[in-house]
N, C-alpha and C. Protein backbone atom coordinates (compact mmCIF):
# COMPACT_ATOMS: atom_id res chain seq x y z
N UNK A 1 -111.27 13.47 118.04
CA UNK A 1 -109.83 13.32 118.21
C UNK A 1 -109.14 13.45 116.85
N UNK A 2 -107.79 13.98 116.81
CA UNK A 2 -106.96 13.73 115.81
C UNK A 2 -106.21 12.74 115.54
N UNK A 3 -105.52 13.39 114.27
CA UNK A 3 -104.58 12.04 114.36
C UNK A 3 -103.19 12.15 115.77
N UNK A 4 -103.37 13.00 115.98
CA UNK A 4 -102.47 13.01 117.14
C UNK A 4 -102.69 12.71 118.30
N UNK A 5 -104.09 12.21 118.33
CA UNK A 5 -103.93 11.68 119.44
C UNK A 5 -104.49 10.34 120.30
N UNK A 6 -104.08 9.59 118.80
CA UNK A 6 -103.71 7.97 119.17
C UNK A 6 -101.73 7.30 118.83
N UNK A 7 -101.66 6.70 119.54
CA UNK A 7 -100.49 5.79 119.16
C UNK A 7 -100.69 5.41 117.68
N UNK A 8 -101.31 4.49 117.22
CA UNK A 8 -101.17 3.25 116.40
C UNK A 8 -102.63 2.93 115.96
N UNK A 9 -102.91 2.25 114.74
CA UNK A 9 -103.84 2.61 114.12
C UNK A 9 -104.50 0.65 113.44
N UNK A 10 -105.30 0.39 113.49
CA UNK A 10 -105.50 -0.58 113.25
C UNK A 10 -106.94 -0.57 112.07
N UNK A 11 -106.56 -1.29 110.74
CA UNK A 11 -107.67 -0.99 109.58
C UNK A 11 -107.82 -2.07 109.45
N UNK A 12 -109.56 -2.38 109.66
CA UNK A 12 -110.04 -3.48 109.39
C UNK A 12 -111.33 -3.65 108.67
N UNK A 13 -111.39 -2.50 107.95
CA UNK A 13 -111.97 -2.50 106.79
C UNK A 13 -112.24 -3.62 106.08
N UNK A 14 -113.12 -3.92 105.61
CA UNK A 14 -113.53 -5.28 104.61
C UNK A 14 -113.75 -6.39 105.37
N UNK A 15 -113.27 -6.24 106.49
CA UNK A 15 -113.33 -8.01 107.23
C UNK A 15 -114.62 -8.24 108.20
N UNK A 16 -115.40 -9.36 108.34
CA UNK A 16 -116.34 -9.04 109.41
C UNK A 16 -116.43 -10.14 110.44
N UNK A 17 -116.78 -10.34 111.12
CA UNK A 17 -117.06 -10.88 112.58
C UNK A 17 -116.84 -12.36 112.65
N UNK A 18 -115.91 -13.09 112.49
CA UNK A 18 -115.38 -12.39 113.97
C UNK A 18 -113.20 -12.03 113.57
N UNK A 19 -113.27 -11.43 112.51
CA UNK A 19 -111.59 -10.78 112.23
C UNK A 19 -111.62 -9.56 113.48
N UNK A 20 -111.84 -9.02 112.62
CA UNK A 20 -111.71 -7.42 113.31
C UNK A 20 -111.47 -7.51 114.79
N UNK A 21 -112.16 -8.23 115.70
CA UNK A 21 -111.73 -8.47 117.49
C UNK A 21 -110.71 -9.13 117.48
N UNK A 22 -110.30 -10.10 116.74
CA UNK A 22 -109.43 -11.22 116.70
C UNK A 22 -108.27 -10.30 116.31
N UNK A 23 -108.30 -9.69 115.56
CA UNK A 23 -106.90 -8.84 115.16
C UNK A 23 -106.85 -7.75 116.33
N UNK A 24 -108.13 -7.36 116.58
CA UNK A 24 -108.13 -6.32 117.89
C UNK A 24 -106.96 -6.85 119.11
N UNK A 25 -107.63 -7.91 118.89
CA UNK A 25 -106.87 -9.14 120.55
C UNK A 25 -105.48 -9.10 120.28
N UNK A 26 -105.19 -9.62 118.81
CA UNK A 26 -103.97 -9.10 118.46
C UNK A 26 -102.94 -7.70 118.63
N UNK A 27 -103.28 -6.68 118.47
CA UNK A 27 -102.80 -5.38 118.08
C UNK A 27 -102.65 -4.84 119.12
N UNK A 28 -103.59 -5.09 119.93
CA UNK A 28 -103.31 -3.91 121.60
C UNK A 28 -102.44 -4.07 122.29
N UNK A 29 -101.81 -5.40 122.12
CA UNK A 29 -100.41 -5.78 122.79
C UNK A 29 -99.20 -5.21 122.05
N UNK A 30 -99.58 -4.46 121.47
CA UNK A 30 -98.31 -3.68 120.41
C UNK A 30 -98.13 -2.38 120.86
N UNK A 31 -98.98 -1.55 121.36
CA UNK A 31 -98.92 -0.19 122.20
C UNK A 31 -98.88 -0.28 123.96
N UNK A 32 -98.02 0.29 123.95
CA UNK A 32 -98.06 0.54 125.37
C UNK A 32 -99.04 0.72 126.67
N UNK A 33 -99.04 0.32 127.95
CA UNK A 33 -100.30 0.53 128.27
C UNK A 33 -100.30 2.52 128.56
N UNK A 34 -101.86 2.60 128.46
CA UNK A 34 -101.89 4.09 128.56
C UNK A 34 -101.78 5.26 126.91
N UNK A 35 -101.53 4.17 125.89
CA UNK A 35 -101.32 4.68 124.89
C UNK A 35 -102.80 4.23 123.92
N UNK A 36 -102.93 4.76 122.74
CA UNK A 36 -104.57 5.11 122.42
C UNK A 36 -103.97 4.13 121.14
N UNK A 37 -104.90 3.14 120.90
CA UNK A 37 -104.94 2.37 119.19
C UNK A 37 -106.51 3.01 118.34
N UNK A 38 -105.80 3.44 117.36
CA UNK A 38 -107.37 3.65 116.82
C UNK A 38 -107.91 2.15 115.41
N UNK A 39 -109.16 2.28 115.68
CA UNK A 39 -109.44 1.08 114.75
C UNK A 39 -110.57 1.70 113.96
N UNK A 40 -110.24 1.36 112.50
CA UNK A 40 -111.49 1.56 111.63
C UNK A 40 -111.86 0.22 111.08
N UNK A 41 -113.20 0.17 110.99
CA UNK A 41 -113.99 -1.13 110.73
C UNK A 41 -115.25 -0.79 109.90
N UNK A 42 -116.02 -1.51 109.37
CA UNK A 42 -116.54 -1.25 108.51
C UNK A 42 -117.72 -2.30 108.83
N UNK A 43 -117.79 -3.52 109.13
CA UNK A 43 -118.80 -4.62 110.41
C UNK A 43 -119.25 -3.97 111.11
N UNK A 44 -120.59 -3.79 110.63
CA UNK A 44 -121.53 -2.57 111.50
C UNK A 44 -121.55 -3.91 113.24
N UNK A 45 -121.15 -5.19 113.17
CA UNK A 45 -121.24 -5.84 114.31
C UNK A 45 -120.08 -5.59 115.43
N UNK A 46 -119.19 -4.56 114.72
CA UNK A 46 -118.45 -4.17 115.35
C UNK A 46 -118.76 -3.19 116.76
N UNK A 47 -120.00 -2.57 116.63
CA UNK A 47 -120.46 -1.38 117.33
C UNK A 47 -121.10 -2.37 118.47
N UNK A 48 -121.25 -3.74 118.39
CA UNK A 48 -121.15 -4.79 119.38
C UNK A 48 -119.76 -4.92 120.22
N UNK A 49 -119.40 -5.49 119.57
CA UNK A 49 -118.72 -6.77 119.96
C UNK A 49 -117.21 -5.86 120.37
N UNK A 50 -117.21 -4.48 119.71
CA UNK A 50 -115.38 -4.03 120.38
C UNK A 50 -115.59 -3.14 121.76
N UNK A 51 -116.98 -2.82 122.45
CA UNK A 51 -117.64 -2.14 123.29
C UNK A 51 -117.25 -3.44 124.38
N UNK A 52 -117.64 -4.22 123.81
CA UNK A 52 -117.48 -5.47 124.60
C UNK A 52 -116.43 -6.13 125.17
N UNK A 53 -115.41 -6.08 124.29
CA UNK A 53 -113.87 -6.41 124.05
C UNK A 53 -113.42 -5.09 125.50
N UNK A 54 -113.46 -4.26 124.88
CA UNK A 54 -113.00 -3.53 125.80
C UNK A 54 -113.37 -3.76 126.84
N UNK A 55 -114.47 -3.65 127.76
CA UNK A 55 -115.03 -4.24 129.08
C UNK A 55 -114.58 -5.46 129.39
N UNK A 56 -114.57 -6.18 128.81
CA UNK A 56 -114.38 -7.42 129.29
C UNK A 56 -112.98 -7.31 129.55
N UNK A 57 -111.83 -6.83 128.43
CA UNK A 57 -110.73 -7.02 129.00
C UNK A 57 -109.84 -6.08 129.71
N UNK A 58 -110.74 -5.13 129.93
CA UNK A 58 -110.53 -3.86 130.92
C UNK A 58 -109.96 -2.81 130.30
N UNK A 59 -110.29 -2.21 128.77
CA UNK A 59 -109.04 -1.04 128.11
C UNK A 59 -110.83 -0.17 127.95
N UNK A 60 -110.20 0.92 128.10
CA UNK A 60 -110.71 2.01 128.03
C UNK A 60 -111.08 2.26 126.39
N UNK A 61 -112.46 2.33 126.32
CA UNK A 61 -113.40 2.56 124.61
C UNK A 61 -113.61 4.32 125.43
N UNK A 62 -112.49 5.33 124.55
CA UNK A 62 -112.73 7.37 124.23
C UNK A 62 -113.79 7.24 123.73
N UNK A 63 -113.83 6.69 122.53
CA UNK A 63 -114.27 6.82 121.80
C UNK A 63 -115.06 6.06 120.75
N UNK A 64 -116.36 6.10 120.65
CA UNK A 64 -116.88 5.24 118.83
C UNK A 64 -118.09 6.24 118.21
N UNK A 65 -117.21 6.49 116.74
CA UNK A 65 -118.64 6.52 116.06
C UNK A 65 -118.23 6.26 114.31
N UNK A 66 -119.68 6.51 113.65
CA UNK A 66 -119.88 5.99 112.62
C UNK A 66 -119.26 7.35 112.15
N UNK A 67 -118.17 7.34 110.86
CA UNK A 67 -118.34 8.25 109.64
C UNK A 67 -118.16 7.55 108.47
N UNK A 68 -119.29 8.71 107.21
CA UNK A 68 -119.70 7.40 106.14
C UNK A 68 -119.36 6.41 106.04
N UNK A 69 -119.75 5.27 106.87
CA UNK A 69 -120.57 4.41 106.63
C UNK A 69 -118.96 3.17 107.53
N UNK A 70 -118.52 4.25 108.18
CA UNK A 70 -117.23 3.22 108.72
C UNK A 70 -117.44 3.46 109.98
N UNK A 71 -116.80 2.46 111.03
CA UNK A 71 -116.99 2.90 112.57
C UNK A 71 -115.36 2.84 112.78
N UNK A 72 -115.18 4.48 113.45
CA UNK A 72 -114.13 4.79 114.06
C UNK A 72 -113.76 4.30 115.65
N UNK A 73 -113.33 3.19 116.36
CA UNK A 73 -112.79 3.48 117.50
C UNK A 73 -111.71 4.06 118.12
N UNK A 74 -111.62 4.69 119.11
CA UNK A 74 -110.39 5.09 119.82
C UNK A 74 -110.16 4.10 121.43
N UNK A 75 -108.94 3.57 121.73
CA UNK A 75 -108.79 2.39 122.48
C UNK A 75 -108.03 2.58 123.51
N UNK A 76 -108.01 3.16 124.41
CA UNK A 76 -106.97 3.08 125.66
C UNK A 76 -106.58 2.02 126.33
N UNK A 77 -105.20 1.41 125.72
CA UNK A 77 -105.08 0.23 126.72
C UNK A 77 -104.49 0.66 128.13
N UNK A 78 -105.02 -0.30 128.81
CA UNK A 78 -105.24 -0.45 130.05
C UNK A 78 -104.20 -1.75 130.60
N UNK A 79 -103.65 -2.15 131.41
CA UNK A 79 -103.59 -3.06 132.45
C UNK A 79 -104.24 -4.08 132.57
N UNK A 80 -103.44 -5.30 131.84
CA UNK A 80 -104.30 -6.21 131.21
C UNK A 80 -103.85 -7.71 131.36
């Protein structure tokens, strides 16, 4: 994906477990539902725990992967 094609962008770089969900929990209520948040993280426990987040609170995970050495998500919120 590009940059065009998320809403809103969430960097959570440097922080680890448990920030990054906690700000996640935070942030998705800021985009619309149906609209894409992207998150970069750098908490390889992230490749847990935001797979999770999403399921549990029903938003759609496009997208995850690692580039050097960061994990990119893409986030469809959902109806929540």
């Amino acid at each position: 994906m590009t940059a065009l094609d998320f809403n809103a962008e969430l960097d959570t770089r440097g922080l680890f477990c448990p920030e990054p969900v906690m700000m996640l929990h935070n942030r998705i209520h800021d985009v619309q539902v149906g609209e894409v948040l992207r998150v970069i993280a750098t908490d390889p426990s992230t490749t847990r725990d935001i797979p999770r987040f999403c399921q549990f609170l029903g938003h759609e995970l496009l997208s995850q992967q690692e580039l050097d050495g960061e994990y990119h998500y893409l986030i469809r919120r959902c109806e929540s």
